[in-house]
N, C-alpha and C. Protein backbone atom coordinates (compact mmCIF):
# COMPACT_ATOMS: atom_id res chain seq x y z
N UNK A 1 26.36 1.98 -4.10
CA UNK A 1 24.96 2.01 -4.50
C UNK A 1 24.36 0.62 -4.28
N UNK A 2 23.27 0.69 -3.99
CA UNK A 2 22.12 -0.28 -3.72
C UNK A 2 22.15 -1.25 -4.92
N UNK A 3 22.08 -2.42 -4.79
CA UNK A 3 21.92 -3.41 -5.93
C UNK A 3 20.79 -3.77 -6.11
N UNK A 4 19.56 -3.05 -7.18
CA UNK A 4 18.89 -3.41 -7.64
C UNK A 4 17.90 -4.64 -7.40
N UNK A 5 16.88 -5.02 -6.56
CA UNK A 5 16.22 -6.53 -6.25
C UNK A 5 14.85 -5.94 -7.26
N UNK A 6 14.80 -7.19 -7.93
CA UNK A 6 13.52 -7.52 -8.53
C UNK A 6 12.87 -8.32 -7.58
N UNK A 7 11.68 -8.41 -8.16
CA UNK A 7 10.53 -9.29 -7.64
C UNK A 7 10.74 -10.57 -8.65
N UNK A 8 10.80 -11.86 -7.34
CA UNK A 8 10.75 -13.05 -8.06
C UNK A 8 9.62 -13.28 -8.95
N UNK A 9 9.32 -14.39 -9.50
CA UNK A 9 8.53 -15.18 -9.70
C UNK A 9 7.77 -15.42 -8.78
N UNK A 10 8.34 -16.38 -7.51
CA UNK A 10 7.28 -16.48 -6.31
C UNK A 10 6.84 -15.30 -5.99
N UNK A 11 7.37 -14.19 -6.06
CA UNK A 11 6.74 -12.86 -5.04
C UNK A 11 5.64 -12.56 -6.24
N UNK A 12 5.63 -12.45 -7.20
CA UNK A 12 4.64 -12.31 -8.35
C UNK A 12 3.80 -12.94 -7.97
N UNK A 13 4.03 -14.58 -7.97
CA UNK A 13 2.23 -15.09 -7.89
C UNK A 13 1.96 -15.40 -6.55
N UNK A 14 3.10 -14.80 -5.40
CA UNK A 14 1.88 -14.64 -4.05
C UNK A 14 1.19 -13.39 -4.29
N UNK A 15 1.92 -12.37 -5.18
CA UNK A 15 1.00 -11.16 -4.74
C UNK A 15 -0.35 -11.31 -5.61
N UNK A 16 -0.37 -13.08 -6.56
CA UNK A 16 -1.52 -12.79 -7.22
C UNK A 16 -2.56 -13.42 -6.55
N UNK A 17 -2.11 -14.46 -5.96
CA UNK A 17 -2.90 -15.08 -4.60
C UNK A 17 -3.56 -14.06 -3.66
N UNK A 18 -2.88 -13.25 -3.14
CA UNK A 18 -3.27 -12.23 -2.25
C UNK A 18 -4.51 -11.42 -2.50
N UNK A 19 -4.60 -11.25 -4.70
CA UNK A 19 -5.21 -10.68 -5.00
C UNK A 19 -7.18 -11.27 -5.18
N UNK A 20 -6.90 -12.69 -5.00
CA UNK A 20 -7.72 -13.21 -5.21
C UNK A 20 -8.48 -13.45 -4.05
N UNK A 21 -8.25 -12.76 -2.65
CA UNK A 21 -8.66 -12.92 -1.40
C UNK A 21 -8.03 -12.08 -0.57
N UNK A 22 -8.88 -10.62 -0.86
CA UNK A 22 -8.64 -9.59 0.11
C UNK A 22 -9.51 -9.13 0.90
N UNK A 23 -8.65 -8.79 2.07
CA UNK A 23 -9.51 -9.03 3.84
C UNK A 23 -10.70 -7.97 3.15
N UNK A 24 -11.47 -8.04 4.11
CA UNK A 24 -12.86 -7.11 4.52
C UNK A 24 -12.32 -5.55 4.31
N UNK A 25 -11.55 -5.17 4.69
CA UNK A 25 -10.29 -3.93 4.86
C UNK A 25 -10.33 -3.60 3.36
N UNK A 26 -9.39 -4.52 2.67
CA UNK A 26 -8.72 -4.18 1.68
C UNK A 26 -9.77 -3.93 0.50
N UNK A 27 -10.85 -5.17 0.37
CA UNK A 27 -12.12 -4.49 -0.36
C UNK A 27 -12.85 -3.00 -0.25
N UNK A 28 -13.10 -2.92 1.25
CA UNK A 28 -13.76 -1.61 1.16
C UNK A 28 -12.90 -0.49 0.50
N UNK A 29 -11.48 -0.52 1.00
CA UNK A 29 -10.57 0.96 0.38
C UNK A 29 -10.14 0.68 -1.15
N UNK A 30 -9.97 -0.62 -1.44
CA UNK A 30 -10.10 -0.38 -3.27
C UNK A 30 -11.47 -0.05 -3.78
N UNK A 31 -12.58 -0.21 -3.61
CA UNK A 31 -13.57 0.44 -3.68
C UNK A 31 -13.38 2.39 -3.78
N UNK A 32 -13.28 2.46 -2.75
CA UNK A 32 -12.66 4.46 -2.80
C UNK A 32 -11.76 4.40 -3.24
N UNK A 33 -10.65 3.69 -3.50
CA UNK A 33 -9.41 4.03 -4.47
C UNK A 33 -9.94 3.95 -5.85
N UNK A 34 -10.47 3.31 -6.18
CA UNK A 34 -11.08 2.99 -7.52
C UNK A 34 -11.79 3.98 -7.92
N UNK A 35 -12.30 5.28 -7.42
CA UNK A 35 -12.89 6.43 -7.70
C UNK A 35 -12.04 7.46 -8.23
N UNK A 36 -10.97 7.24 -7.60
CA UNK A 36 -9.64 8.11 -7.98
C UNK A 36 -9.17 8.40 -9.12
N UNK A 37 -9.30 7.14 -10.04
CA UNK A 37 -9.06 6.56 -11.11
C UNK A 37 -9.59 8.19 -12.61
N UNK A 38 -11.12 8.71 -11.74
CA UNK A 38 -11.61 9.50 -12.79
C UNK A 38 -10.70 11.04 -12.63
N UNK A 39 -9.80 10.80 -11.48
CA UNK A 39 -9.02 12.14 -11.48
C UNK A 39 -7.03 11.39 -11.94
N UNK A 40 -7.45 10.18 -12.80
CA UNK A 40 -6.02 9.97 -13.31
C UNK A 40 -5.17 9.53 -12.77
N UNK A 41 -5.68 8.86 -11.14
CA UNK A 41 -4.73 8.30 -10.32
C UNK A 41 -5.12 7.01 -10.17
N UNK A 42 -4.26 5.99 -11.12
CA UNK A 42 -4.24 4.72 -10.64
C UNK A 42 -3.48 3.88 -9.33
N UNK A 43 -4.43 3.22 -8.53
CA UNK A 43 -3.57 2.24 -7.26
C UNK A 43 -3.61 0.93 -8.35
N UNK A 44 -2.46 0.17 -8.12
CA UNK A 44 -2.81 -1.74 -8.22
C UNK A 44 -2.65 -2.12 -6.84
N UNK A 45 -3.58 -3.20 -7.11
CA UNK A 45 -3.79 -3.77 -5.26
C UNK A 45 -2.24 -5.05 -5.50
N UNK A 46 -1.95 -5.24 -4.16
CA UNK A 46 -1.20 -6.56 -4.38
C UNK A 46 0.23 -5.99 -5.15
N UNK A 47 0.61 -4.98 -4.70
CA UNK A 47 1.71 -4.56 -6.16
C UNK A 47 3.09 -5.35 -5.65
N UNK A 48 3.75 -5.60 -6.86
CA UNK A 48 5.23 -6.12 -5.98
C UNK A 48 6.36 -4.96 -6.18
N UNK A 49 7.09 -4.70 -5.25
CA UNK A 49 8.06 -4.17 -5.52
C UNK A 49 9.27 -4.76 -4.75
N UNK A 50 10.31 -5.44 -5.46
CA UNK A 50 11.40 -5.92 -4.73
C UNK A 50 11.00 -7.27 -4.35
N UNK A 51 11.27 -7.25 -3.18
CA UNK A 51 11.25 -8.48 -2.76
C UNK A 51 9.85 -8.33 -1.36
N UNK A 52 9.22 -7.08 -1.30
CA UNK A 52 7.66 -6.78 -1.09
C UNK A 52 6.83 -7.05 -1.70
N UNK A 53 5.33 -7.30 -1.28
CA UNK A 53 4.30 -6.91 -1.81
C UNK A 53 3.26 -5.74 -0.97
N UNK A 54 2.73 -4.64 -1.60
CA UNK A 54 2.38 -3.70 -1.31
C UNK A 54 0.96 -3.84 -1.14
N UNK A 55 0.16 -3.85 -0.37
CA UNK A 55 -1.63 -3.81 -0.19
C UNK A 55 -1.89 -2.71 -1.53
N UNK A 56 -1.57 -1.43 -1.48
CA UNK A 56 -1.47 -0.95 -2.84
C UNK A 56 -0.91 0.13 -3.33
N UNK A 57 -0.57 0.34 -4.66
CA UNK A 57 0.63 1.39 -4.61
C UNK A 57 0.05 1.89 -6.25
N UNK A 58 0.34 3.07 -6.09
CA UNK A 58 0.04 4.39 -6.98
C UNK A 58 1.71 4.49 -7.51
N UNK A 59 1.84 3.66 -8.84
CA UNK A 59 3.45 3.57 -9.53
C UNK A 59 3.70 5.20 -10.00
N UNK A 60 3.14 5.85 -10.27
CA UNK A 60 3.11 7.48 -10.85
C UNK A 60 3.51 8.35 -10.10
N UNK A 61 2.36 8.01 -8.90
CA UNK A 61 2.80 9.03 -7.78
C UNK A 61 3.54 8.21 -6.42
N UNK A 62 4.18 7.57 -6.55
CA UNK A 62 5.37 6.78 -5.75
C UNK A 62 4.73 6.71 -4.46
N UNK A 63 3.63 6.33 -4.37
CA UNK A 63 2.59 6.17 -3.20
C UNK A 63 2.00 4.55 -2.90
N UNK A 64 2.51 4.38 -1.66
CA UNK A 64 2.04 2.92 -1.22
C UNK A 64 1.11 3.26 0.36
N UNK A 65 0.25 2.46 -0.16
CA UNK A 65 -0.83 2.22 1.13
C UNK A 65 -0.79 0.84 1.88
N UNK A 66 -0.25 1.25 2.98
CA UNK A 66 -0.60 -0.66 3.69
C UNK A 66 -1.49 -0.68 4.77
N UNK A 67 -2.32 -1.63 5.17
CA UNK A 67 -3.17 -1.53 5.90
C UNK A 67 -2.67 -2.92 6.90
N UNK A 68 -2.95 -2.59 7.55
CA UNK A 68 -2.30 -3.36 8.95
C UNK A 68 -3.50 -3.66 10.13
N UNK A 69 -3.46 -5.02 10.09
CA UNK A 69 -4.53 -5.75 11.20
C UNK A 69 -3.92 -5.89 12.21
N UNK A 70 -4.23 -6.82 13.37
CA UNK A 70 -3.65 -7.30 14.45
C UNK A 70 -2.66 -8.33 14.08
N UNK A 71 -1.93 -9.08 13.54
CA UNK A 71 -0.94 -9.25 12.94
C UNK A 71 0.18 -8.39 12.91
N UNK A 72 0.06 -7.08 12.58
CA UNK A 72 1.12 -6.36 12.37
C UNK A 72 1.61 -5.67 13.79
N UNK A 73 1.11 -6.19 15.03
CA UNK A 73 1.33 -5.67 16.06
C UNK A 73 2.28 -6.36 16.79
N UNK A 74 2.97 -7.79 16.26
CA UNK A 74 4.15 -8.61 16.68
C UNK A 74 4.92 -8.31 15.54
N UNK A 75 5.32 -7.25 14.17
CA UNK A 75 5.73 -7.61 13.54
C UNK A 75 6.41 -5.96 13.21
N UNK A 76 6.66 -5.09 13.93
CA UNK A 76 6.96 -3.91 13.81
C UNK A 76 8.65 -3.99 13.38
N UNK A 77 9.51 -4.57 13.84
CA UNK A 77 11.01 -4.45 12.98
C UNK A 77 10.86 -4.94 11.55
N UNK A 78 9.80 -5.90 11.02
CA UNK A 78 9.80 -6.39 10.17
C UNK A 78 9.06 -4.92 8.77
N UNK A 79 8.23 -4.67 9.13
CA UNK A 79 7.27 -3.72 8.92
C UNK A 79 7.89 -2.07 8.66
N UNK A 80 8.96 -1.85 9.61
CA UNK A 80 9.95 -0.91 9.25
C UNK A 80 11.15 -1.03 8.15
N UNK A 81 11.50 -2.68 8.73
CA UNK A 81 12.34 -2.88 7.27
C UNK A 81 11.72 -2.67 5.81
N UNK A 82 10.67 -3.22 5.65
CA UNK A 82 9.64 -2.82 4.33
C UNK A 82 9.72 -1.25 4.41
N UNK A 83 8.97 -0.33 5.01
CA UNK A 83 8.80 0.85 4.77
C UNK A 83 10.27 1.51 4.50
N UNK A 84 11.45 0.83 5.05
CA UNK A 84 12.89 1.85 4.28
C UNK A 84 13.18 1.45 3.57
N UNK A 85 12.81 0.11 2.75
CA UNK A 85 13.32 -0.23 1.68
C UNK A 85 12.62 0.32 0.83
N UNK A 86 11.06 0.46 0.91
CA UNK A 86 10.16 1.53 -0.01
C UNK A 86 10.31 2.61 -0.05
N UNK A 87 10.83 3.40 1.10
CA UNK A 87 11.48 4.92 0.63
C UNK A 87 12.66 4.92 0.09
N UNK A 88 13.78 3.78 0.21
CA UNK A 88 15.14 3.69 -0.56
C UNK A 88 14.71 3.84 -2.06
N UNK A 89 13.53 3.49 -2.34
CA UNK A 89 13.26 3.60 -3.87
C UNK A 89 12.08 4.65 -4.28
N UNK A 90 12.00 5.18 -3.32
CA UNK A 90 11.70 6.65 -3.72
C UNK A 90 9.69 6.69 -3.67
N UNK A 91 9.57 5.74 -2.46
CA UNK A 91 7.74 6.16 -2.37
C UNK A 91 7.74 6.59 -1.25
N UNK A 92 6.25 6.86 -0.97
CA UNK A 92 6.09 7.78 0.36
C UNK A 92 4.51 6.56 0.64
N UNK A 93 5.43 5.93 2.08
CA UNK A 93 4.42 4.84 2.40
C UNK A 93 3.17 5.54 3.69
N UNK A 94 2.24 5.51 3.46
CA UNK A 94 0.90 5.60 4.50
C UNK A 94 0.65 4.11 4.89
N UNK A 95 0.93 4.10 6.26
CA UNK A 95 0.15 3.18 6.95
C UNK A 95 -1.32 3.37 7.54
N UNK A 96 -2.51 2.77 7.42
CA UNK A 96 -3.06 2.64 8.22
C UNK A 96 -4.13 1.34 9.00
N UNK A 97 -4.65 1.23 9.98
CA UNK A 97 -5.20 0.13 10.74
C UNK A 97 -6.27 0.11 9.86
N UNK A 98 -7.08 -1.54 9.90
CA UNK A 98 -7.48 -2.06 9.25
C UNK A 98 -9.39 -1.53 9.98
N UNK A 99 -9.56 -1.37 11.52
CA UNK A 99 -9.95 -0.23 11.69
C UNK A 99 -10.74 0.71 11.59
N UNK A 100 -9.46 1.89 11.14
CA UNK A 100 -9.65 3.44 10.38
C UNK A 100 -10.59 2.57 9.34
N UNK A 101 -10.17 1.89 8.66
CA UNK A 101 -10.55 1.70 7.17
C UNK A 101 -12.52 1.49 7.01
N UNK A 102 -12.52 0.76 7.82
CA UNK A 102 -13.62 0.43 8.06
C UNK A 102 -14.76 1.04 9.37
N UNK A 103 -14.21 2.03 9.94
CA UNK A 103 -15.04 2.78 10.69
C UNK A 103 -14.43 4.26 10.37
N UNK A 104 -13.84 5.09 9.71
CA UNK A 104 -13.52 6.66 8.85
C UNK A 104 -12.76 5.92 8.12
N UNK A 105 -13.42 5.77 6.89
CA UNK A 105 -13.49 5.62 5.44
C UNK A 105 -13.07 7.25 5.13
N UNK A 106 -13.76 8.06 5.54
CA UNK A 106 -13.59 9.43 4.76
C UNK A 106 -11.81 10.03 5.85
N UNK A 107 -11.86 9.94 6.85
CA UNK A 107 -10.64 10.22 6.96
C UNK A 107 -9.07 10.05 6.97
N UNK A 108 -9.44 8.65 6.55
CA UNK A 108 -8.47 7.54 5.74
C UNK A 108 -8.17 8.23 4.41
N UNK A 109 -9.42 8.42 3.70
CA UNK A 109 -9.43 8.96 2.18
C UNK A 109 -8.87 10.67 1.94
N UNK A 110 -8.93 11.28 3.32
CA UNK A 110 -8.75 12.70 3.62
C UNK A 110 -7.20 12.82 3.14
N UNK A 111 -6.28 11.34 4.39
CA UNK A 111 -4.91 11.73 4.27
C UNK A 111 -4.12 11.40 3.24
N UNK A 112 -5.07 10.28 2.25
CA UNK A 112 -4.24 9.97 1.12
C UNK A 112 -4.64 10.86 -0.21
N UNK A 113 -5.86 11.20 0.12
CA UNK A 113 -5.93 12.56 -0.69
C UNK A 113 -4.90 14.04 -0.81
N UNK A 114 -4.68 13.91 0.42
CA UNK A 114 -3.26 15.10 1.23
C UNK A 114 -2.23 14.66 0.48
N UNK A 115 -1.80 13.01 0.56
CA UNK A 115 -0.13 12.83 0.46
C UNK A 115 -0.24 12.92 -1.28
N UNK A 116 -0.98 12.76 -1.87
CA UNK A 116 -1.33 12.46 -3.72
C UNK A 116 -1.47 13.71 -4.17
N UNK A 117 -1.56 14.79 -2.88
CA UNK A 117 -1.48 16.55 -3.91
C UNK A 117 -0.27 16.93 -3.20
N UNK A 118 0.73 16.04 -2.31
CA UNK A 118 2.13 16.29 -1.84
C UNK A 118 1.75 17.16 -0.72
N UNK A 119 1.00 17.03 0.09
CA UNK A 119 0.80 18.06 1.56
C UNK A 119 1.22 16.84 2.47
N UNK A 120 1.78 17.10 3.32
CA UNK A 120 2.13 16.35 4.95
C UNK A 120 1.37 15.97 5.53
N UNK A 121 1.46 14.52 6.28
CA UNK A 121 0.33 13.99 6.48
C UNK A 121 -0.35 14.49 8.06
């Protein structure tokens, strides 16, 4: 069995740094995530899990959202290692471009609406 990694200290207060300066991206979709809230589904932005930090993750419904700029386009082995270590602990990660986010807002919101009532994305 897997040995247990917490989140440091440092991974704590980068993810609080992170929180204090989020891209153009990440504002607009906590905005629509934040609506969610009146149907009982909380995201935290910046979440840590392990030795990650998550753009944002729904702890209830084992749901992480990452949003990915041009950056993440030299960084795909790295980016897979995160996403199996987040399903080793039991979430179901949605990626999407930074983008989608900002030009279909509503069909961004379509598929994480899908994965949060457990339908396939």
């Amino acid at each position: 069995m897997q040995k247990s990694k917490r989140s440091t200290p440092k991974t704590l207060h980068r993810a609080w740094e992170l929180r204090k300066e989020p891209t153009p991206a990440e504002t607009r979709l906590w905005a629509y995530l934040r609506t969610l809230r009146e149907e009982g589904i909380h995201f935290r932005r910046q979440h840590s899990i392990g030795p990650y930090i998550t753009d944002f993750c729904a702890p209830r419904r084992h749901l992480v959202i990452e949003l990915d700029g041009s950056q993440h386009i030299d960084q795909e082995e790295y980016d897979t290692e995160r996403t199996v270590f987040l399903e080793s602990k039991g979430y179901r990660v949605l990626r999407f471009w930074n983008g989608d986010v900002m030009n279909d807002i509503n069909g961004v919101m379509g598929v994480i609406q899908n994965a949060i009532q457990g339908k396939p994305e």
